[in-house]
C-alpha atoms as a PDB file:
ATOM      1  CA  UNK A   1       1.751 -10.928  15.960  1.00  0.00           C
ATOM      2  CA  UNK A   2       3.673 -12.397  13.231  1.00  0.00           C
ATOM      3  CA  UNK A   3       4.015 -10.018  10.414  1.00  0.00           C
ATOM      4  CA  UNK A   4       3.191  -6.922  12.220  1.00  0.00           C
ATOM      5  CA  UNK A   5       4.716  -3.778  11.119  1.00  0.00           C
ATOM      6  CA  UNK A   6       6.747  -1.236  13.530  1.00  0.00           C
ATOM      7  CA  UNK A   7       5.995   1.842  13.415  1.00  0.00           C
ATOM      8  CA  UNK A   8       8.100   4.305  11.327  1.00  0.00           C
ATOM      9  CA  UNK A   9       9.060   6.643  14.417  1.00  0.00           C
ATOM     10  CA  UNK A  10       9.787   2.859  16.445  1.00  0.00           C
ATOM     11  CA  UNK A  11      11.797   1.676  13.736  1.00  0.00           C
ATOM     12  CA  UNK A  12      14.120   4.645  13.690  1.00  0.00           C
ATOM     13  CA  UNK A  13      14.146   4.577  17.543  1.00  0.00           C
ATOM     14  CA  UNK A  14      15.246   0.826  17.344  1.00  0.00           C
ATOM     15  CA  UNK A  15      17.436   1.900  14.475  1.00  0.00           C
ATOM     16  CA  UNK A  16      19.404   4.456  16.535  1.00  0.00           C
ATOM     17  CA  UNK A  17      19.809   2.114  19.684  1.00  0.00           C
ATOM     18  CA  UNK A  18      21.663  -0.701  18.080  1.00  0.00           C
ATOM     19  CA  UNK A  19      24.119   1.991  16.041  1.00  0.00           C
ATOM     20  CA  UNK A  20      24.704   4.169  19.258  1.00  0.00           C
ATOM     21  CA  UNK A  21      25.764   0.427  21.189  1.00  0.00           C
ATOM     22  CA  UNK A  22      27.869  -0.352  17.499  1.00  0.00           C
ATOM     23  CA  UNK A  23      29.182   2.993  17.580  1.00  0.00           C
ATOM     24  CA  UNK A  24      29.407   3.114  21.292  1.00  0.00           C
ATOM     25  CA  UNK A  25      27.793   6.163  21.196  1.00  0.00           C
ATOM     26  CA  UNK A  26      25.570   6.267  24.706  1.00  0.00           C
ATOM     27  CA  UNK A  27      22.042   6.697  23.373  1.00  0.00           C
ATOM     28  CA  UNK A  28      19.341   7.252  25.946  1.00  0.00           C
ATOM     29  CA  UNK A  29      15.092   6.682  25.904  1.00  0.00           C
ATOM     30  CA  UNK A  30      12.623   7.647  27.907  1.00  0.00           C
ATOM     31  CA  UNK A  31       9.035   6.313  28.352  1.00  0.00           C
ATOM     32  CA  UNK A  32       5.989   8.318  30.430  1.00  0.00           C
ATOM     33  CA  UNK A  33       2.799   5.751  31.635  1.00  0.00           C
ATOM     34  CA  UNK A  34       0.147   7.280  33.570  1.00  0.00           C
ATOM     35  CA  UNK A  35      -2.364   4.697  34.716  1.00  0.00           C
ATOM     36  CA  UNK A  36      -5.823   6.025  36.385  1.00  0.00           C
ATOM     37  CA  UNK A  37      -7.766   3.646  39.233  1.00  0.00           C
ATOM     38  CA  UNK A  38     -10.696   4.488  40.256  1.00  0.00           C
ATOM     39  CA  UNK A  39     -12.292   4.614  43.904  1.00  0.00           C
ATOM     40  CA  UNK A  40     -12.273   0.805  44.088  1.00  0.00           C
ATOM     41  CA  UNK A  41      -8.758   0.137  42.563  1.00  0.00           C
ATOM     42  CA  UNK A  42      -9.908  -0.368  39.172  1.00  0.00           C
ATOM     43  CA  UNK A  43      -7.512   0.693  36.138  1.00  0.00           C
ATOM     44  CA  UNK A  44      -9.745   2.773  33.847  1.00  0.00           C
ATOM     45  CA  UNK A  45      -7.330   4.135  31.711  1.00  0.00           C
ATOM     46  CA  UNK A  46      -4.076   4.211  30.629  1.00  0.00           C
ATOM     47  CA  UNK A  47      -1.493   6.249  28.106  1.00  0.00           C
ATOM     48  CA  UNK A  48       1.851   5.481  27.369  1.00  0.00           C
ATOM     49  CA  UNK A  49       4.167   7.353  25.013  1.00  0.00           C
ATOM     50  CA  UNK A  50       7.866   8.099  24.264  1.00  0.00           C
ATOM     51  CA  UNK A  51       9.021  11.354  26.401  1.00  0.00           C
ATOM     52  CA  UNK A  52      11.020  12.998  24.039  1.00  0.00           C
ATOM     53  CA  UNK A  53      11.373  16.472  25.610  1.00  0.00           C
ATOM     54  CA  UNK A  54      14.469  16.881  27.745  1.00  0.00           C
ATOM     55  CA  UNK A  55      14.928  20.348  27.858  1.00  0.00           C
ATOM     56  CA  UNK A  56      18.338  22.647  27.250  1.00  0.00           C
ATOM     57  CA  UNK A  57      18.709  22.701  31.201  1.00  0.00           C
ATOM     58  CA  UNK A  58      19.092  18.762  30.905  1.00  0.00           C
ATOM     59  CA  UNK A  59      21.220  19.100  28.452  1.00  0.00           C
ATOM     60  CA  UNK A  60      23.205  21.601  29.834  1.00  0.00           C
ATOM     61  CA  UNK A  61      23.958  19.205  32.829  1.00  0.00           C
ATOM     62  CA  UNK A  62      24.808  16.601  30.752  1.00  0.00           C
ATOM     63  CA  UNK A  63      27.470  18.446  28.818  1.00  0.00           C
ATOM     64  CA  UNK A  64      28.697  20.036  32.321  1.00  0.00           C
ATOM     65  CA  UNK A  65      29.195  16.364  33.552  1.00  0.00           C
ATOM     66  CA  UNK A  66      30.725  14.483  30.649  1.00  0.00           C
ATOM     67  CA  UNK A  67      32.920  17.454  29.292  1.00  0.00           C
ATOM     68  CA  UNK A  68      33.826  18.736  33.423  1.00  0.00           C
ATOM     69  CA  UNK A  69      33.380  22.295  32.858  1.00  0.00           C
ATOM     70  CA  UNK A  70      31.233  25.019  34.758  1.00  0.00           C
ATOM     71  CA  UNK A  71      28.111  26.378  33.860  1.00  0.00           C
ATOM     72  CA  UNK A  72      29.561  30.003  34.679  1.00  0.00           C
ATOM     73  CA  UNK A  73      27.175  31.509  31.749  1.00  0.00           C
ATOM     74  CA  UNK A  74      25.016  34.583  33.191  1.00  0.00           C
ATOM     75  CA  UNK A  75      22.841  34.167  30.174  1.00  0.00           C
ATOM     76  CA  UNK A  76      20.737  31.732  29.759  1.00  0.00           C
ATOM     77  CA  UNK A  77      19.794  30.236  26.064  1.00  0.00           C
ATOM     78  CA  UNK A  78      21.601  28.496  22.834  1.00  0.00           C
ATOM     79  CA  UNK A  79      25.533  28.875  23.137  1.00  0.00           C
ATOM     80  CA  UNK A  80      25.354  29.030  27.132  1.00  0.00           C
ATOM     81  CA  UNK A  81      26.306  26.069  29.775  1.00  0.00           C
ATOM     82  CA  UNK A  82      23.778  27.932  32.708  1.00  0.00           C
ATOM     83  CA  UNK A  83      20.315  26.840  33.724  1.00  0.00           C
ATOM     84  CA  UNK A  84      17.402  28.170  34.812  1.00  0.00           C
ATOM     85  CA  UNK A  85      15.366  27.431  37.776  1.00  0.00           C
ATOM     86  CA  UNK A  86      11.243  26.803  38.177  1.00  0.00           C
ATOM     87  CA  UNK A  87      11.066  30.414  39.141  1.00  0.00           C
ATOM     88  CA  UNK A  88      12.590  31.803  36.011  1.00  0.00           C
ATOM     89  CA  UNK A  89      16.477  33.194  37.971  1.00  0.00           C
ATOM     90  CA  UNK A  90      19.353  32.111  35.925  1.00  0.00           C
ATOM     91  CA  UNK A  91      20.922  29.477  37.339  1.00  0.00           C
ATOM     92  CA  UNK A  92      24.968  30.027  37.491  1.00  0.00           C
ATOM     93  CA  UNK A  93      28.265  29.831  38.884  1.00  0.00           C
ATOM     94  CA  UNK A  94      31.885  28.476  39.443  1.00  0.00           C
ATOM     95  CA  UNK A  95      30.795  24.883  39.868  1.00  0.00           C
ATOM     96  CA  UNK A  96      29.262  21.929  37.702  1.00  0.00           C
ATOM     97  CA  UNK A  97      26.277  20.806  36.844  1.00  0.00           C
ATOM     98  CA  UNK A  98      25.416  17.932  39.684  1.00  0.00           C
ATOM     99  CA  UNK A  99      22.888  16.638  41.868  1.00  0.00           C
ATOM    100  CA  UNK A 100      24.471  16.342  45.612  1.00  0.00           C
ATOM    101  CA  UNK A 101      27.153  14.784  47.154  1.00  0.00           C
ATOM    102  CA  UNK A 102      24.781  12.961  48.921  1.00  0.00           C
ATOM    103  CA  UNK A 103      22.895  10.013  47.987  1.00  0.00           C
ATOM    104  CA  UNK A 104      20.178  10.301  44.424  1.00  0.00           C
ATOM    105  CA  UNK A 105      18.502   7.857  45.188  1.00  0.00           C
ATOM    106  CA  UNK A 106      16.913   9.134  48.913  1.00  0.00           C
ATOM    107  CA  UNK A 107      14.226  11.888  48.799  1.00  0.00           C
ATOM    108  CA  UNK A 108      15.841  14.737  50.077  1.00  0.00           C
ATOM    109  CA  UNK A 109      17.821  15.565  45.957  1.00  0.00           C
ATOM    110  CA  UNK A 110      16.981  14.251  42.841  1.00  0.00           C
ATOM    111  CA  UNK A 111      14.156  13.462  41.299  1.00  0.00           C
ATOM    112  CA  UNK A 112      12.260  11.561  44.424  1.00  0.00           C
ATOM    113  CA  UNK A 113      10.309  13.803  46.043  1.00  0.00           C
ATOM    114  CA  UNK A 114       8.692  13.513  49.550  1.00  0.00           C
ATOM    115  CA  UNK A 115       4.549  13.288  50.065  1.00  0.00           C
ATOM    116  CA  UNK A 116       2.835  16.424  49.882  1.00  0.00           C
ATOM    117  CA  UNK A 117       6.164  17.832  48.291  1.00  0.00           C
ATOM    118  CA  UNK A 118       4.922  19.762  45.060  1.00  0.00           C
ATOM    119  CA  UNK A 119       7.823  21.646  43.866  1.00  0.00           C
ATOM    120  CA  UNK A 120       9.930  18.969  42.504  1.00  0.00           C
ATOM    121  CA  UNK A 121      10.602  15.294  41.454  1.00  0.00           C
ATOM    122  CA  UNK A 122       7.155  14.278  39.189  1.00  0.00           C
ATOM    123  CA  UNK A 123       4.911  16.944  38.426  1.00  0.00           C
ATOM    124  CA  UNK A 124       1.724  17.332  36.411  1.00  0.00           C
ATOM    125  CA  UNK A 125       0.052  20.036  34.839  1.00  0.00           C
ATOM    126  CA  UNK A 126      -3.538  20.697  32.744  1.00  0.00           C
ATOM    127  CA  UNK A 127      -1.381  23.022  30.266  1.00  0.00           C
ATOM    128  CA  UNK A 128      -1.904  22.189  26.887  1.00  0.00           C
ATOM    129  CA  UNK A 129       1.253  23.798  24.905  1.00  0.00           C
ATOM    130  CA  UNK A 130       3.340  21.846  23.143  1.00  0.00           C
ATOM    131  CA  UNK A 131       6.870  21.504  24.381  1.00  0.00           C
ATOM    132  CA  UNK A 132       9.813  23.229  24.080  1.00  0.00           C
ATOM    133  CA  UNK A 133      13.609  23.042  24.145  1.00  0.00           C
ATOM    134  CA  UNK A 134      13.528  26.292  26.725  1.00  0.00           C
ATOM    135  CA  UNK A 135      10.651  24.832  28.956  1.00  0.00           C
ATOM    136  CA  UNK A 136      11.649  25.803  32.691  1.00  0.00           C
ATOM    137  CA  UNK A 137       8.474  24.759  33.754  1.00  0.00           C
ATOM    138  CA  UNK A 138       4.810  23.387  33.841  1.00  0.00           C
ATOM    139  CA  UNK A 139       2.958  25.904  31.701  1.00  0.00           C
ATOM    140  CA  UNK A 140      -0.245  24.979  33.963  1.00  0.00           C
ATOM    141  CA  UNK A 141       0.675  23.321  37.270  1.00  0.00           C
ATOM    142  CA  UNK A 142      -1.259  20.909  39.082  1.00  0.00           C
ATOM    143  CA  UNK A 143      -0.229  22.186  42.888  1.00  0.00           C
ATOM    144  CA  UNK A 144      -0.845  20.362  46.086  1.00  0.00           C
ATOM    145  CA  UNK A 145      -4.415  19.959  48.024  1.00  0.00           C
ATOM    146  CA  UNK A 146      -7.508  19.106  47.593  1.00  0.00           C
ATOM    147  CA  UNK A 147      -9.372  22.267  46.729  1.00  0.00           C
ATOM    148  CA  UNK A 148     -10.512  23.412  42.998  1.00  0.00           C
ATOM    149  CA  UNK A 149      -7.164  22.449  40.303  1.00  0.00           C
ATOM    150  CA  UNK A 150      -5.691  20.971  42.997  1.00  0.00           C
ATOM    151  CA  UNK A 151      -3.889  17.164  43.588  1.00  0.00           C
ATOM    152  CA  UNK A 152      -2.603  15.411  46.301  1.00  0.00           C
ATOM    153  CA  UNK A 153       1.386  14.569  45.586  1.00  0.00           C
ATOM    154  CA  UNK A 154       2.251  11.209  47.751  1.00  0.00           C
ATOM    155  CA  UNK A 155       5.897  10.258  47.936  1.00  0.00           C
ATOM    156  CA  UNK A 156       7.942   9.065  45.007  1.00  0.00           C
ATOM    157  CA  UNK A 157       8.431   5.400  45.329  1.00  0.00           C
ATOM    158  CA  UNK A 158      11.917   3.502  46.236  1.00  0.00           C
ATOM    159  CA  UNK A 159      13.972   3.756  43.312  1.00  0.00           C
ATOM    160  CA  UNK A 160      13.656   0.718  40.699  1.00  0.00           C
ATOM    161  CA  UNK A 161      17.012  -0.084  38.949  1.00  0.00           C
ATOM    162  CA  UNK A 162      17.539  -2.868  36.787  1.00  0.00           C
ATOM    163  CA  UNK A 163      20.603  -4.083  34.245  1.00  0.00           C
ATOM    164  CA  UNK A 164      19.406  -6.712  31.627  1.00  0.00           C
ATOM    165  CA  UNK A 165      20.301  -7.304  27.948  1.00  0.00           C
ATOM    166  CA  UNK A 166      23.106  -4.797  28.249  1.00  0.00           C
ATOM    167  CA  UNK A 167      20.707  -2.238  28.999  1.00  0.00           C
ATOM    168  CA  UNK A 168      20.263  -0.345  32.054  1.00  0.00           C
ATOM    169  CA  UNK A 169      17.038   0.692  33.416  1.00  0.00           C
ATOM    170  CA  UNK A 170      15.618   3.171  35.864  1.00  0.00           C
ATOM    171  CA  UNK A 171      11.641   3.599  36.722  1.00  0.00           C
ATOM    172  CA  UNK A 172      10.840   6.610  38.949  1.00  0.00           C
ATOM    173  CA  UNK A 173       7.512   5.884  39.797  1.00  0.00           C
ATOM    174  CA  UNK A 174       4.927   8.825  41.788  1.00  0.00           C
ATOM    175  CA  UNK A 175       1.005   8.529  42.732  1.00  0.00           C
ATOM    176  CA  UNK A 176      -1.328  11.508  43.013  1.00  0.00           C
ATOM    177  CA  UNK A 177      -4.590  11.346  44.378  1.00  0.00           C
ATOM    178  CA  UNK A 178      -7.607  13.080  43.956  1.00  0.00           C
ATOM    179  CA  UNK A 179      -9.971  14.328  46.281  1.00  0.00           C
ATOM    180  CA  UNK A 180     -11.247  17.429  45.777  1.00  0.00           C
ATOM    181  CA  UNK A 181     -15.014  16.831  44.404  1.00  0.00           C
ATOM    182  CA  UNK A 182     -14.104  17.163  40.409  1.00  0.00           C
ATOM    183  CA  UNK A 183     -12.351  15.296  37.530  1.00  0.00           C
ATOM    184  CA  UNK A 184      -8.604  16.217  37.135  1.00  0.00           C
ATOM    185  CA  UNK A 185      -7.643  17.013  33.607  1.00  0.00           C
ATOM    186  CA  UNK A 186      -3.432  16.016  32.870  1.00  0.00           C
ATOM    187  CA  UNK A 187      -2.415  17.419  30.407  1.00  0.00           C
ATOM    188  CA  UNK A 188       1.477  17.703  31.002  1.00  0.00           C
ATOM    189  CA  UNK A 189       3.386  15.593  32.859  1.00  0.00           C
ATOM    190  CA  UNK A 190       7.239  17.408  33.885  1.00  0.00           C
ATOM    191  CA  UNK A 191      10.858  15.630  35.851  1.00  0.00           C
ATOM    192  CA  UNK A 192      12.193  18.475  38.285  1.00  0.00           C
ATOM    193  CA  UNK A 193      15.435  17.720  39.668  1.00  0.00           C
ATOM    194  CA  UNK A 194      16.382  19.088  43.451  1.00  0.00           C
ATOM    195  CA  UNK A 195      19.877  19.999  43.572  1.00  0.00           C
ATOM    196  CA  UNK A 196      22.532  21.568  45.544  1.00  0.00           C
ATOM    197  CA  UNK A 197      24.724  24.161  44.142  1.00  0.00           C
ATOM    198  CA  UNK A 198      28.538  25.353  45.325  1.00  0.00           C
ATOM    199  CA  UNK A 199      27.763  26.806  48.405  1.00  0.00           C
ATOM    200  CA  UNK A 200      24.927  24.737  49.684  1.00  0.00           C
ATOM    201  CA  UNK A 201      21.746  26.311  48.131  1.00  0.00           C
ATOM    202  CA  UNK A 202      19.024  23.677  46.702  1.00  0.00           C
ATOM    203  CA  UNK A 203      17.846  24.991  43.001  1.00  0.00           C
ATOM    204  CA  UNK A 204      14.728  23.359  41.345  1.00  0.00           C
ATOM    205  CA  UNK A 205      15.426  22.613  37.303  1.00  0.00           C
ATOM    206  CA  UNK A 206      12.755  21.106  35.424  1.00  0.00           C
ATOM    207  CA  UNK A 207      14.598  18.908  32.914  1.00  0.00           C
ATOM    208  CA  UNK A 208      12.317  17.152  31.114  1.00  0.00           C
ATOM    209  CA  UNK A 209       8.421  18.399  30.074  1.00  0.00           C
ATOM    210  CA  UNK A 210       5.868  16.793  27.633  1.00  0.00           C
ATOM    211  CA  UNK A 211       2.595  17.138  26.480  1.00  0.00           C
ATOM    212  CA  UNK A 212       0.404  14.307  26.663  1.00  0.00           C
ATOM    213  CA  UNK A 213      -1.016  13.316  23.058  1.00  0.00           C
ATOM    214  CA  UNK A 214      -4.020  12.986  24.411  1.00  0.00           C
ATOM    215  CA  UNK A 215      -5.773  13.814  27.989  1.00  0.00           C
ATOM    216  CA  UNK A 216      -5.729  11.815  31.094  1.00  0.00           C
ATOM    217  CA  UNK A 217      -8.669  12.372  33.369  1.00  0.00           C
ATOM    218  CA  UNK A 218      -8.748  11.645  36.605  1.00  0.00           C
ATOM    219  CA  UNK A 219     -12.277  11.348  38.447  1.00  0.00           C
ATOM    220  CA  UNK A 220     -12.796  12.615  42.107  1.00  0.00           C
ATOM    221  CA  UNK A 221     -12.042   9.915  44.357  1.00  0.00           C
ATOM    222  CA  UNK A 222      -9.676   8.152  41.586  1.00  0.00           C
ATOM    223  CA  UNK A 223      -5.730   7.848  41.790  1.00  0.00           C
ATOM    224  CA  UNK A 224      -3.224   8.498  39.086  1.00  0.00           C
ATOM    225  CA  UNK A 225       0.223   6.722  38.743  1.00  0.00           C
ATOM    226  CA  UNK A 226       2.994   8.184  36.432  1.00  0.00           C
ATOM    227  CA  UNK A 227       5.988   5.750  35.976  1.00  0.00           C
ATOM    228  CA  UNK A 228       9.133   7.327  33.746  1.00  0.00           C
ATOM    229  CA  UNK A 229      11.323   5.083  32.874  1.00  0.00           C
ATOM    230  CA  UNK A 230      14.511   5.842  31.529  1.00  0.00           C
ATOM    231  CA  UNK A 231      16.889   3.668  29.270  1.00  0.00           C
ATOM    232  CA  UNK A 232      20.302   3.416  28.183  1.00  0.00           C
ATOM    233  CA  UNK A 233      21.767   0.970  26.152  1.00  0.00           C
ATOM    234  CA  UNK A 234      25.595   0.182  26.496  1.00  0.00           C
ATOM    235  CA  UNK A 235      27.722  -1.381  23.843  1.00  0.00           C
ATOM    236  CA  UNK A 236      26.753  -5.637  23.442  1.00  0.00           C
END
């Protein structure tokens, strides 16, 4: 509407986009929907809110990439290049931070993860801390099934790439469904990233978490749908 204000926290978000593309300084955003349907297809709800909570593993990677050095670091924490894994091992070696020589956008690396597949790509949780820089992962996971706290994971949709207004854009989009006889409570919503490491192993690196601002329920018999979408701007 004409004469609308934007919020504070927008302005300085719209504020930082145009000076990273004058200052061609790449600037990135993220975004986190979840839309709930009920039984019959129906949207009941739906949040939407910035995801501001990459995490020092993503970082970590993205200084390993644009810099080309190893994260060779057996500790992990501030002033170290390493990661660390879902399962809490230091993550560490002779090699870079990257994803696979393989394709990223297929479902075997990356953030696409097959049905049924709970371990990586988008995960949700019913933990209620706030985030943290040294996350690793879901403080209360939502794990795969159909029995008490449980969800069923169905396979991350085709990758959804787009270029417009000098900005590129990327949707990874997942459904969940619930069946188990009792409301669903999201609380958390987390990006794990399948990789392969020098040497061939696959390591699982949560690299983004946040905390919802407010709770998603989903009702037995209903289906959730998280979308992240993830921006960057490059110079007009």
């Amino acid at each position: 509407m004409p004469g609308t204000k934007l919020d504070p926290k927008e302005q300085k978000y719209k504020q930082l986009r145009k000076l990273g593309q004058e200052l061609r300084v790449p600037i990135s955003e993220a975004f986190i929907e979840l839309e709930v349907f009920d039984k019959d297809g129906r949207l009941i709800q739906r949040h939407r809110q910035r995801s501001h909570s990459w995490t020092r593993n993503a970082y970590n990677a993205l200084f390993s990439n644009l810099a080309s050095v190893n994260v060779d670091d057996s500790t992990f924490g501030a002033g170290y290049l390493s990661g660390k894994d879902t399962g809490g091992a230091v993550v560490y070696g002779a090699w870079g931070a990257y994803i696979a020589s393989a394709t990223y956008e297929g479902t075997s690396y990356g953030f696409r993860a097959a049905a049924a597949e709970d371990t990586w790509g988008i995960l949700v949780g019913s933990g209620e801390n706030a985030e943290s820089f040294e996350d690793y992962v879901l403080q209360t996971q939502i794990t795969e099934g159909t029995g008490a706290g449980e969800i069923t994971h169905i396979a991350s949709e085709v990758a959804d790439k787009s270029y417009a207004d000098t900005t590129w854009t990327h949707s990874l989009v997942r459904y969940f469904n619930n069946n188990t006889g009792a409301n669903r409570l999201v609380n958390e919503v987390a990006l794990v990233c399948k990789y392969t490491r020098f040497g061939g192993s696959n390591v699982l690196v949560l690299m983004s978490r946040d905390k919802l601002a407010s709770t998603v329920t989903v009702p037995d018999t209903g289906q959730l749908k998280v979308t992240y979408t993830v921006e960057l701007a490059y110079p007009a």
